[in-house]
Protein backbone atom coordinates (compact mmCIF):
# COMPACT_ATOMS: atom_id res chain seq x y z
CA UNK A 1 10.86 -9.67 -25.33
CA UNK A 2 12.45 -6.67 -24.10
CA UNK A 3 14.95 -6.18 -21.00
CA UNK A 4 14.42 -2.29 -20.77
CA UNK A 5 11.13 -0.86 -20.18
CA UNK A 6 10.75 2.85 -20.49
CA UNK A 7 7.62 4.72 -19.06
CA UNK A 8 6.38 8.05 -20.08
CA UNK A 9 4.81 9.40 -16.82
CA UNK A 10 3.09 12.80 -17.83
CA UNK A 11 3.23 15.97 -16.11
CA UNK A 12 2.33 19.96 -16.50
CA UNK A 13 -0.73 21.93 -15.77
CA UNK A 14 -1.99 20.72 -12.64
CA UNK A 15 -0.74 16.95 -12.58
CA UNK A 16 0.75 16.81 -9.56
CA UNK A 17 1.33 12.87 -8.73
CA UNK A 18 3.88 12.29 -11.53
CA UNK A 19 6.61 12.52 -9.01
CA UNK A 20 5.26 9.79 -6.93
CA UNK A 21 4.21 7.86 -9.88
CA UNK A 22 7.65 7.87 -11.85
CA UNK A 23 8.69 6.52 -8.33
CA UNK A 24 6.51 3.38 -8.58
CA UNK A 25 7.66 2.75 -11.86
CA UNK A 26 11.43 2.17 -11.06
CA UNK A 27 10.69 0.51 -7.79
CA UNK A 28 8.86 -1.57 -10.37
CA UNK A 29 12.26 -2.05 -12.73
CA UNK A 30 11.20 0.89 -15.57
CA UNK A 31 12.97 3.46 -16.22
CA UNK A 32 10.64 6.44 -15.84
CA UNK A 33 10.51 9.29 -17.41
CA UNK A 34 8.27 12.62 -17.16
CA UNK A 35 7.41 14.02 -19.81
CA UNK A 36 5.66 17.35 -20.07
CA UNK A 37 2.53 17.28 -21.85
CA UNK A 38 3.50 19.99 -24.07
CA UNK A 39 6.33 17.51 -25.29
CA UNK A 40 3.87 14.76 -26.03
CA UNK A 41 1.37 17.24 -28.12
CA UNK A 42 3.92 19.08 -29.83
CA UNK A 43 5.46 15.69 -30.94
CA UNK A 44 8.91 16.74 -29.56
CA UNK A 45 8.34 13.51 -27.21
CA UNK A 46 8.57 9.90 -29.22
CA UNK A 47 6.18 7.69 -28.08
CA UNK A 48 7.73 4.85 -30.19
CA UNK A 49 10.89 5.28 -27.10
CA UNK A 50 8.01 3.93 -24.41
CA UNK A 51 6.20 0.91 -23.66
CA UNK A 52 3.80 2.68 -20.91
CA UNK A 53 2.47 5.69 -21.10
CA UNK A 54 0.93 6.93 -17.56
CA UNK A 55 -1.75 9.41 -17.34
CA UNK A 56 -0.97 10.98 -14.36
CA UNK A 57 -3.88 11.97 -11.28
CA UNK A 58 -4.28 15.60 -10.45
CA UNK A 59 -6.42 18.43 -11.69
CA UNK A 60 -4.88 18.82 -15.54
CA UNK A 61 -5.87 22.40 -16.17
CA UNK A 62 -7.72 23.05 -12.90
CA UNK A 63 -10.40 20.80 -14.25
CA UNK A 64 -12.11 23.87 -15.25
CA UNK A 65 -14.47 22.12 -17.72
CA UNK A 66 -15.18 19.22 -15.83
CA UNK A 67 -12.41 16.46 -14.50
CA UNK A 68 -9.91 15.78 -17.70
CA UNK A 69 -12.19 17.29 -20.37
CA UNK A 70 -9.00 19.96 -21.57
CA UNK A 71 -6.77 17.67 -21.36
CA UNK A 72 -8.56 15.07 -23.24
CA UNK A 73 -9.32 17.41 -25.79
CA UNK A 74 -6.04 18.79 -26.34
CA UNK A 75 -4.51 14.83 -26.63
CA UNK A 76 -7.08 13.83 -28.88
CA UNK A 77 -6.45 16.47 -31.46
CA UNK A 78 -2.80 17.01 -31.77
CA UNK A 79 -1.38 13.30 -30.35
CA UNK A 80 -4.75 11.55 -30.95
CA UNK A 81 -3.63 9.40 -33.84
CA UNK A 82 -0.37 8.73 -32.09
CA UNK A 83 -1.56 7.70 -28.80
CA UNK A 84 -3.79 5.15 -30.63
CA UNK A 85 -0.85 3.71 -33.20
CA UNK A 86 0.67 3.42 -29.61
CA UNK A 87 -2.01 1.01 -28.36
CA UNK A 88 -2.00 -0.56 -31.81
CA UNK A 89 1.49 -1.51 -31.30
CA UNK A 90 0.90 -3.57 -28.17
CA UNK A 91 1.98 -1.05 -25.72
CA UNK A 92 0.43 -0.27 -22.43
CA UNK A 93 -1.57 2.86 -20.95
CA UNK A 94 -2.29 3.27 -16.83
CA UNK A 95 -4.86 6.11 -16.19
CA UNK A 96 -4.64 7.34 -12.80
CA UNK A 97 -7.36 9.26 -11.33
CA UNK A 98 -7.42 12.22 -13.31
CA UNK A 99 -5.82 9.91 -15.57
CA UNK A 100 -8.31 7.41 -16.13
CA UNK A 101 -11.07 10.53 -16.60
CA UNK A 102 -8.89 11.66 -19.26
CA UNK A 103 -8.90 8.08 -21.03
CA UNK A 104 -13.00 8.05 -20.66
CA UNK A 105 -13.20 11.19 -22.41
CA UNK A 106 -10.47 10.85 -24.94
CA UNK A 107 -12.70 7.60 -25.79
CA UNK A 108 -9.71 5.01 -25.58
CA UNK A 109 -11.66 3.28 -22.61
CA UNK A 110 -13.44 1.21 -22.63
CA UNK A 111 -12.76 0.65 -26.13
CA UNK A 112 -15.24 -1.10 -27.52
CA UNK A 113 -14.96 -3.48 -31.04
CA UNK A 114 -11.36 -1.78 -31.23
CA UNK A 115 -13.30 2.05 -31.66
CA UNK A 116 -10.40 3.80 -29.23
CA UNK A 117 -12.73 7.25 -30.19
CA UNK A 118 -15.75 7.09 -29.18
CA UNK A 119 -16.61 8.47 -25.36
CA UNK A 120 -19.16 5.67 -24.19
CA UNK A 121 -18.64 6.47 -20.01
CA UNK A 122 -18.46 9.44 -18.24
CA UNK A 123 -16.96 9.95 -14.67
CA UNK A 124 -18.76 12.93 -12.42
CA UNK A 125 -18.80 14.24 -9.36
CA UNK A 126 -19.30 12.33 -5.85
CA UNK A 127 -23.16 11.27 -4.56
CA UNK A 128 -21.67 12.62 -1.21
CA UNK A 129 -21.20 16.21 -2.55
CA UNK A 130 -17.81 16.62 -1.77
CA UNK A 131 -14.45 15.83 -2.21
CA UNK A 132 -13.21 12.36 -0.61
CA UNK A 133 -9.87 11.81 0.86
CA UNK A 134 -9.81 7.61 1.77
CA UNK A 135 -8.28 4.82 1.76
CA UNK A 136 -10.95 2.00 0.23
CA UNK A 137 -11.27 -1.99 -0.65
CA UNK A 138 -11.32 -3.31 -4.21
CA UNK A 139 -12.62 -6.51 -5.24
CA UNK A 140 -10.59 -7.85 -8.34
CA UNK A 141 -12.19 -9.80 -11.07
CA UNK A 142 -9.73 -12.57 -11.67
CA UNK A 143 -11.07 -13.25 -14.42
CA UNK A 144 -10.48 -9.83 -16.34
CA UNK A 145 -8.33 -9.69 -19.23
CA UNK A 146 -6.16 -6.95 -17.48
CA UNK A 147 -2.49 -7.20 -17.47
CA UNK A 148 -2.12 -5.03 -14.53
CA UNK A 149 -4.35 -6.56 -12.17
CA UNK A 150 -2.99 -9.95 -12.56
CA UNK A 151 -2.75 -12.56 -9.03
CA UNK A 152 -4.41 -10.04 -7.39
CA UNK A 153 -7.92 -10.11 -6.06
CA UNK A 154 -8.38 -7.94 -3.52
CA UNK A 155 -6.68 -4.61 -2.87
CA UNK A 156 -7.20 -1.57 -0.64
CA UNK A 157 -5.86 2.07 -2.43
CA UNK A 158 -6.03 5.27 -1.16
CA UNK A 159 -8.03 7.82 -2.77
CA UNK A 160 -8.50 11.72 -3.56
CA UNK A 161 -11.25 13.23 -6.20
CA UNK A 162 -14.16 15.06 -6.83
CA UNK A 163 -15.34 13.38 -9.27
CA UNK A 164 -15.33 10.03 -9.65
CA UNK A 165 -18.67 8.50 -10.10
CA UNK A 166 -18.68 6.23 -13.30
CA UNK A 167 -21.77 6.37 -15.37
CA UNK A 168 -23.03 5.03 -18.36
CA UNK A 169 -26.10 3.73 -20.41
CA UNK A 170 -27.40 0.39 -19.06
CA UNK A 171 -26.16 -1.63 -22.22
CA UNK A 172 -22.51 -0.06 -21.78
CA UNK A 173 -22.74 -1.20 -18.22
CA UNK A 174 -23.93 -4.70 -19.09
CA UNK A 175 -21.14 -4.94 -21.81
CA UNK A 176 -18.45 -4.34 -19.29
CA UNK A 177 -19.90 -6.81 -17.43
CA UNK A 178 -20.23 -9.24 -19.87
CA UNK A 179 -16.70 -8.88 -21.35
CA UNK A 180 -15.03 -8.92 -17.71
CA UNK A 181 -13.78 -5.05 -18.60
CA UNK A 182 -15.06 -3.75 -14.97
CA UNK A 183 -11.41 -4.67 -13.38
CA UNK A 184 -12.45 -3.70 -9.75
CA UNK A 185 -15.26 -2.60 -8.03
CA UNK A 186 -15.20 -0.69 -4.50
CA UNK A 187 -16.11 -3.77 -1.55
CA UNK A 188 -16.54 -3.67 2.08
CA UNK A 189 -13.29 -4.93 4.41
CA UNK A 190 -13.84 -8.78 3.39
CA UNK A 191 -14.45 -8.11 0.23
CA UNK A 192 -17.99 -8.22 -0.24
CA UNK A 193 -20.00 -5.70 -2.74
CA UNK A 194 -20.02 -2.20 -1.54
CA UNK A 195 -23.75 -2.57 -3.39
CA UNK A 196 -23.28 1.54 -3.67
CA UNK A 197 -23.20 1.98 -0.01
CA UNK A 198 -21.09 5.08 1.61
CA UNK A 199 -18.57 5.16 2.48
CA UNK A 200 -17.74 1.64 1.13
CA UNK A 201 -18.57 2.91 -2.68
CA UNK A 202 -17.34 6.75 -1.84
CA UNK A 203 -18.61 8.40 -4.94
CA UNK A 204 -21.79 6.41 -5.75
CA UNK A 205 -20.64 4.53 -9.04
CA UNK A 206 -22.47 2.15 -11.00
CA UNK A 207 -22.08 -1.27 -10.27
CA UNK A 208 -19.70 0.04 -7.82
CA UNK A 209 -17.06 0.33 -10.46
CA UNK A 210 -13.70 1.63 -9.26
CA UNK A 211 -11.99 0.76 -12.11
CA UNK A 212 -11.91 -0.53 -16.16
CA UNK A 213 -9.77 -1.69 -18.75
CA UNK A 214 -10.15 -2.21 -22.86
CA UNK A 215 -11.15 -5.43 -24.28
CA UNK A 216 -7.43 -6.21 -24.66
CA UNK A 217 -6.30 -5.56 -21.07
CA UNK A 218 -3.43 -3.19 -21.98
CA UNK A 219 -5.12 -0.46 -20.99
CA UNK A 220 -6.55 0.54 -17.66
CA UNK A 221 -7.82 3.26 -15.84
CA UNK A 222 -9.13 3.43 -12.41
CA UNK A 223 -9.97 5.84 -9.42
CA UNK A 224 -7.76 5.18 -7.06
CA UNK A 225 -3.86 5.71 -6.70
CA UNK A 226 -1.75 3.00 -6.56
CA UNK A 227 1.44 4.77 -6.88
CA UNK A 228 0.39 6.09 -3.79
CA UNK A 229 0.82 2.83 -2.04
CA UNK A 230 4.06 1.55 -3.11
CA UNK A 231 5.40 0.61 0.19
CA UNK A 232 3.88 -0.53 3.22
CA UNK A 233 4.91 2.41 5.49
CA UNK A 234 2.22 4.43 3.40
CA UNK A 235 -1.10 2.30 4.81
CA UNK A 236 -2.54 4.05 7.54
CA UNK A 237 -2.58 0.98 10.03
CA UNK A 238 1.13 0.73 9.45
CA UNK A 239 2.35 2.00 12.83
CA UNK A 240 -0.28 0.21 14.81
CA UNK A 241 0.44 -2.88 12.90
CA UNK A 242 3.84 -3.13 13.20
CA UNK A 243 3.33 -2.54 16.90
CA UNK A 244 0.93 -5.46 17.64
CA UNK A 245 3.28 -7.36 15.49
CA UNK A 246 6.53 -7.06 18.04
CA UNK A 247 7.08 -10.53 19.83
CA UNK A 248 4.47 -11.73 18.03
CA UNK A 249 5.14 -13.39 14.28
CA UNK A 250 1.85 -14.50 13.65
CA UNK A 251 1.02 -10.43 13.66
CA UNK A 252 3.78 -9.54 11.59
CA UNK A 253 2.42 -11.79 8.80
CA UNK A 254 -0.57 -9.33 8.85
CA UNK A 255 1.78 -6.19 8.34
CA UNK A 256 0.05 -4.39 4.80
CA UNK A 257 1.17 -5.54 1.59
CA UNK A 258 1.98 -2.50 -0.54
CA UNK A 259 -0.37 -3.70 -3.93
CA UNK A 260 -0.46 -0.63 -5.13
CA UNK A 261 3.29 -1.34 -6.37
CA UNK A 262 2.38 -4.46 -7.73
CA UNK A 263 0.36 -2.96 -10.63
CA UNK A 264 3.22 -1.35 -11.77
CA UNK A 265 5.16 -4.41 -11.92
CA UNK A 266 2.56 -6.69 -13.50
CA UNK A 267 3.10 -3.96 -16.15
CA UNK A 268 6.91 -4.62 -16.26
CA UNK A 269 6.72 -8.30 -16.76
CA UNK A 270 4.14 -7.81 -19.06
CA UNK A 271 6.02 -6.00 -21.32
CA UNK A 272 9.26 -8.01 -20.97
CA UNK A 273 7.24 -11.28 -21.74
C-alpha cells in the first residue's frame, strides 16, 4: 500500500492535453508530473518514481505517419524494455486518445498471453471522413477486469480525433470479447448499442469499441478524453441544467456527474490498495 501516488503525464511534440490531464490527476489525489518525452527516452526520467504513466491525447509529431506511429516507434526502441518492466511491476498506464493509438502500436494493448510487443489492433481514420469534435455515450462492461472503469457503467466523454476507428482481425475481435478486454463501447443516450450507427459510433469502430484494456486491467486506452470532463461545468447541458434545476430539487439531482474524473481516481485507490 502506498499513500503517495506519483503520475508521469507526458508531454512534447504535439501533445497538447497534458496540462488538462496533470489537472485530473491531482483533483484525483496524485501528484502529477509532466514529463517531456525526451526525458522518458533519454532515461533522464525514472519510471521506478511513478505508479501511472499517462499517454497524453494530441497529435505527437503532427501524426505525420499515421496517428501515434513516431511516437510509438521512438518509445519502443529506446524506453521499450522499461515501459514494459514498468507494467511488470504492477504499475498502471492510461492512453488517452493519441495516447491509446500510441499503446496499439507500441503493442502493449491489448496484450495478449502477457506478449506487451506485438501490434494486434490498429486505430484509423473516421468512416465519416473527417475530423469529429463530440461529446458521446459509453456503455461500460462491468464485468471487465479494468481498474479504471470500476462502479461505473455508463459514461458520456467528449471527444476530438481523426482517427479513431479500431480495427482488427475477426479472432482478435472475438478474443476481446471473450476475455471482457473491450472496456466500453460507444451507445445511444440510454445506453443501448450504437450497432456502428453515426453519429452514435462517430468513427465507425468494430463492435463499436471506444475503448480496451490488457488482460490484467492495469492498462487502458480509449478514444475519448476523460480529463476533459473533470468537473461538471465542462458538459455541454451544464448551463441549461442547472437552470431547470432552480426551485426545483428533483432537477438538480439530474445536474452531470463529471465521470471523466472518476477514472482518474479509480486509478488512485487502485494503487493505494
Amino acid at each position: 500500500m502506498t499513500s503517495r501516488v506519483n503520475a508521469l503525464v507526458l508531454t512534447g511534440y504535439g501533445l497538447n492535453c497534458d496540462i488538462e490531464t496533470a489537472h485530473a490527476c491531482e483533483l484525483a489525489g496524485a501528484r502529477a508530473h509532466r514529463v517531456h518525452i525526451n526525458d522518458v527516452l533519454s532515461g533522464a526520467a525514472n519510471l521506478s518514481d511513478y505508479q501511472l504513466l499517462v499517454f497524453t491525447g494530441g497529435f505527437s509529431w503532427g501524426d505525420d505517419h499515421g496517428a501515434g506511429v513516431i511516437q510509438a516507434v521512438r518509445m519502443k526502441k529506446h524506453a521499450g524494455d522499461r515501459i514494459i518492466r514498468f507494467v511488470e511491476d504492477g504499475n498502471l498506464v492510461l492512453g488517452i486518445c493519441n495516447g491509446f493509438q500510441t499503446l496499439v502500436n507500441m503493442g502493449l494493448l491489448p496484450g495478449f498471453d502477457n506478449d506487451y510487443q506485438a501490434r494486434k489492433t490498429a486505430i484509423t481514420y473516421n468512416d465519416c471522413g473527417n475530423f469529429r469534435d463530440d461529446w458521446v455515450h459509453l456503455a461500460v462492461d462491468p464485468d471487465s477486469p479494468c481498474v479504471f472503469t470500476r462502479d461505473i457503467t455508463h459514461m458520456e466523454l467528449p471527444l476530438r480525433h481523426g482517427e479513431g476507428k479500431v480495427v482488427a482481425d475477426d479472432p482478435v475481435i472475438s478474443r476481446l470479447r471473450k476475455d471482457r478486454q473491450v472496456v466500453c463501447r460507444y451507445a445511444a443516450a440510454d445506453g443501448t448499442p450504437a450497432k456502428g450507427r453515426f453519429p452514435e459510433n462517430p468513427n465507425g469502430a468494430m463492435d463499436d469499441i471506444a475503448g480496451i484494456c490488457d488482460p490484467t486491467g492495469r492498462i487502458f486506452g480509449l478514444m475519448p478524453h476523460p480529463e476533459a470532463y473533470n468537473h461538471p461545468t465542462n458538459h455541454p447541458d451544464w448551463c441549461r441544467t442547472k437552470a431547470l434545476s432552480r426551485g426545483n430539487p428533483a432537477a438538480a439531482e439530474a445536474l452531470p456527474d463529471a465521470l471523466g474524473l472518476r477514472i482518474f481516481q479509480n486509478a488512485v485507490a487502485c494503487i493505494r490498495g
